[in-house]
C-alpha atoms as a PDB file:
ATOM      1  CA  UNK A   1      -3.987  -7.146  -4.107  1.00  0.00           C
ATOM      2  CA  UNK A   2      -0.341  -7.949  -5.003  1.00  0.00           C
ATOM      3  CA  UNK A   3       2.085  -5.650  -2.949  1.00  0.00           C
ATOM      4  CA  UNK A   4       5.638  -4.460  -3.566  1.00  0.00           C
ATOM      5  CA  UNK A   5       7.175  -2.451  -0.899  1.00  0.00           C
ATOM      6  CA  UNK A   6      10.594  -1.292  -0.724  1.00  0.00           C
ATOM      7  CA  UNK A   7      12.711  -1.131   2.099  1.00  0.00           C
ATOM      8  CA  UNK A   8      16.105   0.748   2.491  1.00  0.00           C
ATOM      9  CA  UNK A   9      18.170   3.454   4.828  1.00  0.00           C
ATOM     10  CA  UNK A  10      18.850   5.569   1.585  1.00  0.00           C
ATOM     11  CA  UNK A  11      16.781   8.307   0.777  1.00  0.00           C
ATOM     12  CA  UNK A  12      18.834   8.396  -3.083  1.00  0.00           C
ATOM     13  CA  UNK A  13      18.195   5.141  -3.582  1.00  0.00           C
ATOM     14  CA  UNK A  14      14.601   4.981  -3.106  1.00  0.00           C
ATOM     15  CA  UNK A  15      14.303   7.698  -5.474  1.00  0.00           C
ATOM     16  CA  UNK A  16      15.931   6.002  -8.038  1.00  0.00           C
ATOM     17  CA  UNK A  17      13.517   2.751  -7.826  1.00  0.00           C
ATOM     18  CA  UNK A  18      10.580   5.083  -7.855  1.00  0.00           C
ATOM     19  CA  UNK A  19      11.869   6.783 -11.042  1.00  0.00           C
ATOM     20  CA  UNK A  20      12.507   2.839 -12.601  1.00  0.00           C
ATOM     21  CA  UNK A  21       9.061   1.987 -11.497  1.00  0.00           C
ATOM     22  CA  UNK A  22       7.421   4.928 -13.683  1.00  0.00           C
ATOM     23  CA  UNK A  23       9.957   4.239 -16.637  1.00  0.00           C
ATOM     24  CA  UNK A  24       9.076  -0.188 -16.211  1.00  0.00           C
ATOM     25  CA  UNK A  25       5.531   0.387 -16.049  1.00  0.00           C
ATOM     26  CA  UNK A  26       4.773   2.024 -19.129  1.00  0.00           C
ATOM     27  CA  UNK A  27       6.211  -0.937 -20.744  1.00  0.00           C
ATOM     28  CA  UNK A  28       4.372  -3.462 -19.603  1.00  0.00           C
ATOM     29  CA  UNK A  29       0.835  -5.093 -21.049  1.00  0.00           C
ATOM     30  CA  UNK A  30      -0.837  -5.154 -17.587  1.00  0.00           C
ATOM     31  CA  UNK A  31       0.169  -1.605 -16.846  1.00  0.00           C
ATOM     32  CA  UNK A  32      -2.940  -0.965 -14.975  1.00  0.00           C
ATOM     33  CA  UNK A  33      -3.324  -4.221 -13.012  1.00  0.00           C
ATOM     34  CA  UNK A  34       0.455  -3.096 -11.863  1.00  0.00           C
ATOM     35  CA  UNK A  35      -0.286   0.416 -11.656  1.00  0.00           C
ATOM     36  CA  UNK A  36      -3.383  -0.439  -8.829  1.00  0.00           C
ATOM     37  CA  UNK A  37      -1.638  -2.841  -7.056  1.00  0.00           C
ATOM     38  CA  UNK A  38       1.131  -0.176  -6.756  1.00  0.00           C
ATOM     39  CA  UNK A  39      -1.129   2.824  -5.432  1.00  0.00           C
ATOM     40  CA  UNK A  40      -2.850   0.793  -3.498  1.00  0.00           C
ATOM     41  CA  UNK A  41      -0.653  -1.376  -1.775  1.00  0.00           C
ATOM     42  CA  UNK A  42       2.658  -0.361  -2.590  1.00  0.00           C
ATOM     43  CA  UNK A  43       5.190   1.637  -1.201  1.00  0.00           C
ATOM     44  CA  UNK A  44       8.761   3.124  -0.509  1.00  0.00           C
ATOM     45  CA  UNK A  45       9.607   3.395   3.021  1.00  0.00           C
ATOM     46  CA  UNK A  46      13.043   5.163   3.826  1.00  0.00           C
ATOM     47  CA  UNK A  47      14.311   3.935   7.239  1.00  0.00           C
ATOM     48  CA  UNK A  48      16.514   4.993   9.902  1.00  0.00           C
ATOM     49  CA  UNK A  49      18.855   2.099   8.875  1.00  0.00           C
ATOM     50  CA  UNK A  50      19.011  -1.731   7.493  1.00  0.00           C
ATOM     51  CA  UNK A  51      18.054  -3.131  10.930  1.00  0.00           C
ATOM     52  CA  UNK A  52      15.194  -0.981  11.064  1.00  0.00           C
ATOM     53  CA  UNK A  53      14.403  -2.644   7.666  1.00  0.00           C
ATOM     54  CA  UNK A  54      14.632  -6.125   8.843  1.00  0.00           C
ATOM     55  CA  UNK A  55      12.412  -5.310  11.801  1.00  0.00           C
ATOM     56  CA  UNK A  56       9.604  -3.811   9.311  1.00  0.00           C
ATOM     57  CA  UNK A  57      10.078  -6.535   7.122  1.00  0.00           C
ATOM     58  CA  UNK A  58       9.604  -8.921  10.262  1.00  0.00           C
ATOM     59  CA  UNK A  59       6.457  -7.586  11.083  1.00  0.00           C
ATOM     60  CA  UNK A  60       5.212  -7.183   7.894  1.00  0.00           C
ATOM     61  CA  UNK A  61       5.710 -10.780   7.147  1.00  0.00           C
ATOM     62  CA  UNK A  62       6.055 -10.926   3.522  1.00  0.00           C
ATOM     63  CA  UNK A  63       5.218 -13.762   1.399  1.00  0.00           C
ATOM     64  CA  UNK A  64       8.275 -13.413  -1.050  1.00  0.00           C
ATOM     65  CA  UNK A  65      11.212 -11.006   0.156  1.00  0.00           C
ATOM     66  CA  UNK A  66      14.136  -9.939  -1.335  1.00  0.00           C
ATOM     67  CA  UNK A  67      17.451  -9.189   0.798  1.00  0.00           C
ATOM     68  CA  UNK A  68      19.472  -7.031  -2.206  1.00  0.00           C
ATOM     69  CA  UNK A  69      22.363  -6.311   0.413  1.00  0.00           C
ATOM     70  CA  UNK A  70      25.609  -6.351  -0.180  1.00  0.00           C
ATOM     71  CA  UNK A  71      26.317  -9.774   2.239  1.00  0.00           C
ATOM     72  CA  UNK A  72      22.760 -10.754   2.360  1.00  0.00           C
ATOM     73  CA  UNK A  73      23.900 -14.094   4.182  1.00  0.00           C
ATOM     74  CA  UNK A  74      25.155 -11.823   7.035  1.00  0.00           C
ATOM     75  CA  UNK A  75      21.163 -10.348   7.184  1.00  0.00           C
ATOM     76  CA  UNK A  76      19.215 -13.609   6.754  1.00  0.00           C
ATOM     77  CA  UNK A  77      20.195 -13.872  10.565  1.00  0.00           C
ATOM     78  CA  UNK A  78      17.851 -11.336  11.364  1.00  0.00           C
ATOM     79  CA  UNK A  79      14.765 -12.125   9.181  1.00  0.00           C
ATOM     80  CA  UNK A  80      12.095 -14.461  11.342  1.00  0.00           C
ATOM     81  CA  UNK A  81       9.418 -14.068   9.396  1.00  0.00           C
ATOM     82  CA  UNK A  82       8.808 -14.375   5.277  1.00  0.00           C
ATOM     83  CA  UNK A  83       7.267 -17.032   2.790  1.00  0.00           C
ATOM     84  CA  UNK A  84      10.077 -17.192   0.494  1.00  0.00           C
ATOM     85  CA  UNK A  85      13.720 -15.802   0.618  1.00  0.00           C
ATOM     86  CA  UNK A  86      15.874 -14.243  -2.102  1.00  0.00           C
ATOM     87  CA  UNK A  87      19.506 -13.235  -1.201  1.00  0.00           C
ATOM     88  CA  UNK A  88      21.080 -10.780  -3.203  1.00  0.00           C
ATOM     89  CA  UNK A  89      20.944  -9.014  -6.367  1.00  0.00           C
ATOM     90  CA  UNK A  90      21.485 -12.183  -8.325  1.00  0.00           C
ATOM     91  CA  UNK A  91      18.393 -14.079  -6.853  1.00  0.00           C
ATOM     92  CA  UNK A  92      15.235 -12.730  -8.480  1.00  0.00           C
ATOM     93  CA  UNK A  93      11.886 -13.965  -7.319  1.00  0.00           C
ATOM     94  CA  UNK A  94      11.167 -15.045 -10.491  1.00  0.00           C
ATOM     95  CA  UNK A  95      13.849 -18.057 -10.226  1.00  0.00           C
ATOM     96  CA  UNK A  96      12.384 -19.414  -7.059  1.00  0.00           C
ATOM     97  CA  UNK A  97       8.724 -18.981  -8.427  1.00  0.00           C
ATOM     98  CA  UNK A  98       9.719 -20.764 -11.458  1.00  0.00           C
ATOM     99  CA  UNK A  99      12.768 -22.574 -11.312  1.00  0.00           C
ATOM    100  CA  UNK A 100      15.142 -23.065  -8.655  1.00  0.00           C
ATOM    101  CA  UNK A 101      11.979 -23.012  -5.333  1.00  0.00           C
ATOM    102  CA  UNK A 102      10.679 -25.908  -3.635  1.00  0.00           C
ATOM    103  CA  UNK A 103       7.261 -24.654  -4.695  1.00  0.00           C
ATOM    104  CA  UNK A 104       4.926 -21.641  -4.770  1.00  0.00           C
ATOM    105  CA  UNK A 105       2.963 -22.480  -2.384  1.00  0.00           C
ATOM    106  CA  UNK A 106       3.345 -19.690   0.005  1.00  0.00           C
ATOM    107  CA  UNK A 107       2.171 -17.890   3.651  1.00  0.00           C
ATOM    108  CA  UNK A 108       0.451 -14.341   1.726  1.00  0.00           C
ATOM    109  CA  UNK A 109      -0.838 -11.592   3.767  1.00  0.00           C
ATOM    110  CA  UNK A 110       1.272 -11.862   6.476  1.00  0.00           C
ATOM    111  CA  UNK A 111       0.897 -15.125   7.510  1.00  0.00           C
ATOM    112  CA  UNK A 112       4.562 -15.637   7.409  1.00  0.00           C
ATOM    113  CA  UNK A 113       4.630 -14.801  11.103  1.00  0.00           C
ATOM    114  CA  UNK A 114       2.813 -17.980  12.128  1.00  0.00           C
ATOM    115  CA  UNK A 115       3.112 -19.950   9.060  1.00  0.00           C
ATOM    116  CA  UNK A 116       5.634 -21.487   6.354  1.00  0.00           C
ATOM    117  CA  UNK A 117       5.549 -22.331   2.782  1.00  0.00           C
ATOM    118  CA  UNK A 118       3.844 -25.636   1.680  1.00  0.00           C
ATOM    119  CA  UNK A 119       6.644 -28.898   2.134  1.00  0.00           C
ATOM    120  CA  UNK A 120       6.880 -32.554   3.073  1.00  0.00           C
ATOM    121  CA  UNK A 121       5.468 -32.123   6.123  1.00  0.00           C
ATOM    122  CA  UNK A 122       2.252 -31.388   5.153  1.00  0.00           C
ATOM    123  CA  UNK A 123       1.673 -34.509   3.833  1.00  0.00           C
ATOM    124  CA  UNK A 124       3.208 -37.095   6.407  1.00  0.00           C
ATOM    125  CA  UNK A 125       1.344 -37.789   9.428  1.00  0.00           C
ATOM    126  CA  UNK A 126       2.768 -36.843  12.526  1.00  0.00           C
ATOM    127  CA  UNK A 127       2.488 -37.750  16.245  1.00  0.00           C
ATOM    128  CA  UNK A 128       3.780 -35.953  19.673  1.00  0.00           C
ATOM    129  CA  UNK A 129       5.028 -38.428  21.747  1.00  0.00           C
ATOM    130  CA  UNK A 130       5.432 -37.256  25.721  1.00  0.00           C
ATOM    131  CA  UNK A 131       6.774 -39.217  28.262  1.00  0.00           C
ATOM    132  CA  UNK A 132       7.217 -38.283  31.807  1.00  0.00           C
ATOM    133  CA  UNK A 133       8.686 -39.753  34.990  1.00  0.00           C
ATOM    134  CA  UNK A 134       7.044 -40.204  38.533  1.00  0.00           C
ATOM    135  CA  UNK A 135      10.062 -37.047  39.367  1.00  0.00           C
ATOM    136  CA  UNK A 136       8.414 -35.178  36.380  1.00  0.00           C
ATOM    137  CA  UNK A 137       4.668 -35.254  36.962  1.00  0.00           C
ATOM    138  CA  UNK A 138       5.393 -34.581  40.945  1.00  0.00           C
ATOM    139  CA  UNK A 139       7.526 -31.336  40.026  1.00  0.00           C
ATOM    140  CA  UNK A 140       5.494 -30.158  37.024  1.00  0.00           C
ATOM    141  CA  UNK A 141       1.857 -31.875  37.706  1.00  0.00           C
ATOM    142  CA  UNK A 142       0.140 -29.299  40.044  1.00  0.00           C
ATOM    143  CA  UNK A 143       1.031 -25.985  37.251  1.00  0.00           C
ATOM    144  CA  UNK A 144      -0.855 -28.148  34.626  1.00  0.00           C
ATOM    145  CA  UNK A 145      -3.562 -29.287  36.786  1.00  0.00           C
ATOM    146  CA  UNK A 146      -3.683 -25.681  37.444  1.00  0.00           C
ATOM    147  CA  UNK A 147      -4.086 -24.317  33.856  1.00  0.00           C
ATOM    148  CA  UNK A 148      -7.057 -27.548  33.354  1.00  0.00           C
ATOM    149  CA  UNK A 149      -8.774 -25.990  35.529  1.00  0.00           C
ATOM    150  CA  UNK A 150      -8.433 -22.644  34.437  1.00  0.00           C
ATOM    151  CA  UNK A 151      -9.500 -23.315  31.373  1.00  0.00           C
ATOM    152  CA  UNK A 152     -12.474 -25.188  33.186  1.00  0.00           C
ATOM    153  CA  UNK A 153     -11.187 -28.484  32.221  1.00  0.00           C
ATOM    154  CA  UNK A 154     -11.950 -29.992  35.595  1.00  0.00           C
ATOM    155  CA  UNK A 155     -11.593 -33.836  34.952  1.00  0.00           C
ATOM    156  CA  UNK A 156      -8.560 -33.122  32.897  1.00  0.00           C
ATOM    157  CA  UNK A 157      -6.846 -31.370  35.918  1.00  0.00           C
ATOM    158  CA  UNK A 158      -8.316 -34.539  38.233  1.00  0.00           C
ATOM    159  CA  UNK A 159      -6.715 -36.700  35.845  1.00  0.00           C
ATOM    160  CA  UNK A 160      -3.096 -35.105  37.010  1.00  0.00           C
ATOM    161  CA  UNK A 161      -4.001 -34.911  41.276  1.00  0.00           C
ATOM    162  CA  UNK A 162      -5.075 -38.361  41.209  1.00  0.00           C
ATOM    163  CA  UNK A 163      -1.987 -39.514  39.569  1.00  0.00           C
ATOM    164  CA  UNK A 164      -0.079 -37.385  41.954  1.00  0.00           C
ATOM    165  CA  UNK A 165      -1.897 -39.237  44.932  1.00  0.00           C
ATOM    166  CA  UNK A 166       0.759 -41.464  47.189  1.00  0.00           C
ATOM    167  CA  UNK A 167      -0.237 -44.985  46.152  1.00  0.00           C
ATOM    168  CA  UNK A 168      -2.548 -47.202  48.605  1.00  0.00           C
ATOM    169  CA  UNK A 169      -0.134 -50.445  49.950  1.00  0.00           C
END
Protein backbone atom coordinates (compact mmCIF):
# COMPACT_ATOMS: atom_id res chain seq x y z
CA UNK A 1 0.00 0.00 0.00
CA UNK A 2 3.15 2.18 -0.29
CA UNK A 3 2.37 5.40 -2.38
CA UNK A 4 4.55 7.73 -4.43
CA UNK A 5 2.89 10.68 -5.88
CA UNK A 6 4.45 13.42 -7.65
CA UNK A 7 3.70 16.86 -7.45
CA UNK A 8 4.83 19.74 -9.83
CA UNK A 9 3.48 22.88 -12.14
CA UNK A 10 5.43 21.34 -15.18
CA UNK A 11 3.76 19.31 -17.52
CA UNK A 12 7.71 18.37 -19.15
CA UNK A 13 8.83 17.49 -16.11
CA UNK A 14 6.35 15.06 -15.05
CA UNK A 15 6.87 13.35 -18.20
CA UNK A 16 10.28 12.89 -17.69
CA UNK A 17 9.82 11.12 -14.08
CA UNK A 18 7.21 8.92 -15.63
CA UNK A 19 9.64 7.87 -18.40
CA UNK A 20 12.54 7.26 -15.30
CA UNK A 21 9.95 5.33 -13.45
CA UNK A 22 9.44 2.73 -16.46
CA UNK A 23 13.33 2.73 -17.20
CA UNK A 24 14.06 2.24 -12.76
CA UNK A 25 11.57 -0.34 -12.48
CA UNK A 26 12.70 -2.88 -14.73
CA UNK A 27 15.78 -2.90 -12.73
CA UNK A 28 14.75 -3.61 -9.65
CA UNK A 29 14.18 -7.27 -7.77
CA UNK A 30 10.74 -6.30 -6.37
CA UNK A 31 9.57 -4.98 -9.69
CA UNK A 32 6.11 -6.12 -9.09
CA UNK A 33 5.65 -5.21 -5.41
CA UNK A 34 6.75 -1.56 -6.95
CA UNK A 35 4.90 -1.92 -10.01
CA UNK A 36 1.32 -2.46 -7.74
CA UNK A 37 1.99 -0.03 -5.37
CA UNK A 38 2.52 2.33 -8.37
CA UNK A 39 -0.87 1.53 -10.31
CA UNK A 40 -2.56 1.43 -7.49
CA UNK A 41 -1.66 4.17 -5.45
CA UNK A 42 0.58 6.19 -7.34
CA UNK A 43 0.44 9.06 -9.36
CA UNK A 44 1.60 12.26 -11.32
CA UNK A 45 -0.47 15.20 -10.75
CA UNK A 46 0.44 18.37 -12.92
CA UNK A 47 -0.76 21.52 -11.07
CA UNK A 48 -1.67 24.95 -11.78
CA UNK A 49 1.52 26.00 -9.87
CA UNK A 50 3.96 25.14 -6.72
CA UNK A 51 1.44 26.61 -4.23
CA UNK A 52 -1.17 24.57 -5.58
CA UNK A 53 1.34 21.73 -4.82
CA UNK A 54 1.89 22.59 -1.29
CA UNK A 55 -1.85 22.84 -0.73
CA UNK A 56 -2.34 19.12 -2.23
CA UNK A 57 0.46 18.00 -0.41
CA UNK A 58 -1.19 19.62 2.81
CA UNK A 59 -4.18 17.79 2.48
CA UNK A 60 -2.83 14.78 1.46
CA UNK A 61 -0.72 14.60 4.50
CA UNK A 62 2.11 12.51 3.54
CA UNK A 63 4.10 10.43 5.76
CA UNK A 64 7.58 11.18 4.08
CA UNK A 65 7.67 14.25 1.54
CA UNK A 66 10.13 15.53 -0.51
CA UNK A 67 10.39 19.45 -1.32
CA UNK A 68 12.98 19.08 -4.62
CA UNK A 69 12.64 23.00 -5.18
CA UNK A 70 15.06 25.08 -6.01
CA UNK A 71 15.00 27.12 -2.27
CA UNK A 72 13.09 24.47 -0.56
CA UNK A 73 13.69 26.44 2.83
CA UNK A 74 11.64 29.30 1.25
CA UNK A 75 8.56 26.39 0.78
CA UNK A 76 8.83 24.56 4.12
CA UNK A 77 6.84 27.77 5.24
CA UNK A 78 3.93 26.56 3.60
CA UNK A 79 3.87 22.78 4.39
CA UNK A 80 1.54 22.10 7.76
CA UNK A 81 1.14 18.81 7.41
CA UNK A 82 3.78 15.66 6.66
CA UNK A 83 5.54 12.82 8.77
CA UNK A 84 8.94 13.47 7.66
CA UNK A 85 10.58 16.35 5.61
CA UNK A 86 13.27 16.26 2.92
CA UNK A 87 14.50 19.63 1.45
CA UNK A 88 16.00 19.58 -1.75
CA UNK A 89 17.52 17.46 -4.27
CA UNK A 90 20.36 16.53 -1.98
CA UNK A 91 18.11 15.10 0.87
CA UNK A 92 16.84 11.67 -0.17
CA UNK A 93 14.41 9.85 2.04
CA UNK A 94 16.60 7.22 2.30
CA UNK A 95 19.12 9.36 4.61
CA UNK A 96 16.47 10.27 7.09
CA UNK A 97 15.05 6.61 7.09
CA UNK A 98 18.43 5.36 7.68
CA UNK A 99 20.84 7.74 8.75
CA UNK A 100 20.59 11.26 9.45
CA UNK A 101 16.29 11.01 11.03
CA UNK A 102 15.32 11.06 14.50
CA UNK A 103 13.53 7.80 13.76
CA UNK A 104 11.08 6.04 11.43
CA UNK A 105 8.50 6.07 13.32
CA UNK A 106 6.05 7.97 11.31
CA UNK A 107 2.12 9.48 10.91
CA UNK A 108 1.16 7.00 7.42
CA UNK A 109 -2.05 7.41 5.71
CA UNK A 110 -2.57 10.76 6.28
CA UNK A 111 -2.37 11.08 9.70
CA UNK A 112 0.13 13.79 9.36
CA UNK A 113 -2.74 16.25 9.62
CA UNK A 114 -3.44 15.47 13.27
CA UNK A 115 -0.39 13.66 14.17
CA UNK A 116 3.61 13.79 14.30
CA UNK A 117 6.38 11.39 14.09
CA UNK A 118 7.29 9.31 17.23
CA UNK A 119 9.85 11.66 19.80
CA UNK A 120 10.63 12.37 23.44
CA UNK A 121 7.46 13.28 24.20
CA UNK A 122 5.91 10.23 23.93
CA UNK A 123 7.60 8.86 26.60
CA UNK A 124 7.65 11.64 29.42
CA UNK A 125 4.62 12.17 31.32
CA UNK A 126 2.97 15.28 31.01
CA UNK A 127 0.49 17.46 32.98
CA UNK A 128 -1.78 20.71 32.00
CA UNK A 129 -1.60 22.95 34.63
CA UNK A 130 -4.57 25.86 34.58
CA UNK A 131 -4.85 28.48 36.84
CA UNK A 132 -7.41 31.14 36.88
CA UNK A 133 -8.24 34.29 38.84
CA UNK A 134 -11.58 35.33 40.63
CA UNK A 135 -11.45 38.23 37.26
CA UNK A 136 -11.01 35.08 35.02
CA UNK A 137 -13.69 32.61 36.07
CA UNK A 138 -16.30 35.76 36.41
CA UNK A 139 -15.50 36.86 32.66
CA UNK A 140 -15.04 33.39 31.15
CA UNK A 141 -17.14 31.03 33.73
CA UNK A 142 -20.76 31.29 32.36
CA UNK A 143 -19.42 30.23 28.27
CA UNK A 144 -17.95 27.05 29.96
CA UNK A 145 -20.73 26.36 32.22
CA UNK A 146 -22.55 26.78 29.06
CA UNK A 147 -20.75 24.17 26.85
CA UNK A 148 -21.06 21.52 30.37
CA UNK A 149 -24.21 21.66 29.90
CA UNK A 150 -24.42 21.28 26.39
CA UNK A 151 -22.67 18.46 26.38
CA UNK A 152 -25.10 17.34 29.29
CA UNK A 153 -22.46 17.62 31.81
CA UNK A 154 -24.77 19.19 34.35
CA UNK A 155 -22.73 18.96 37.68
CA UNK A 156 -19.68 19.95 35.77
CA UNK A 157 -21.38 23.26 34.62
CA UNK A 158 -22.79 23.57 38.56
CA UNK A 159 -19.35 23.19 39.55
CA UNK A 160 -18.53 26.74 37.62
CA UNK A 161 -22.17 28.82 38.84
CA UNK A 162 -21.55 27.88 42.28
CA UNK A 163 -18.09 29.14 42.22
CA UNK A 164 -19.36 32.19 40.50
CA UNK A 165 -21.92 32.70 43.47
CA UNK A 166 -21.09 36.13 45.62
CA UNK A 167 -19.72 34.63 48.83
CA UNK A 168 -22.07 34.41 52.09
CA UNK A 169 -20.39 37.05 54.99
Amino acid sequence: MASAVLLTPHEALAKKVAAEVALQLNGLKRKAIASRALTDYGAIIVTRNIHEATSIANRFAPEHLELMVRKPKEKLAEIKHAGAIFLGHNTPETLGDYMAGPNHILPTGGTARFSSPLGVYDFVKRSSVLFFTKESLQKYGRRAARFADMEGFEAHGKSVTIRMRPKKP
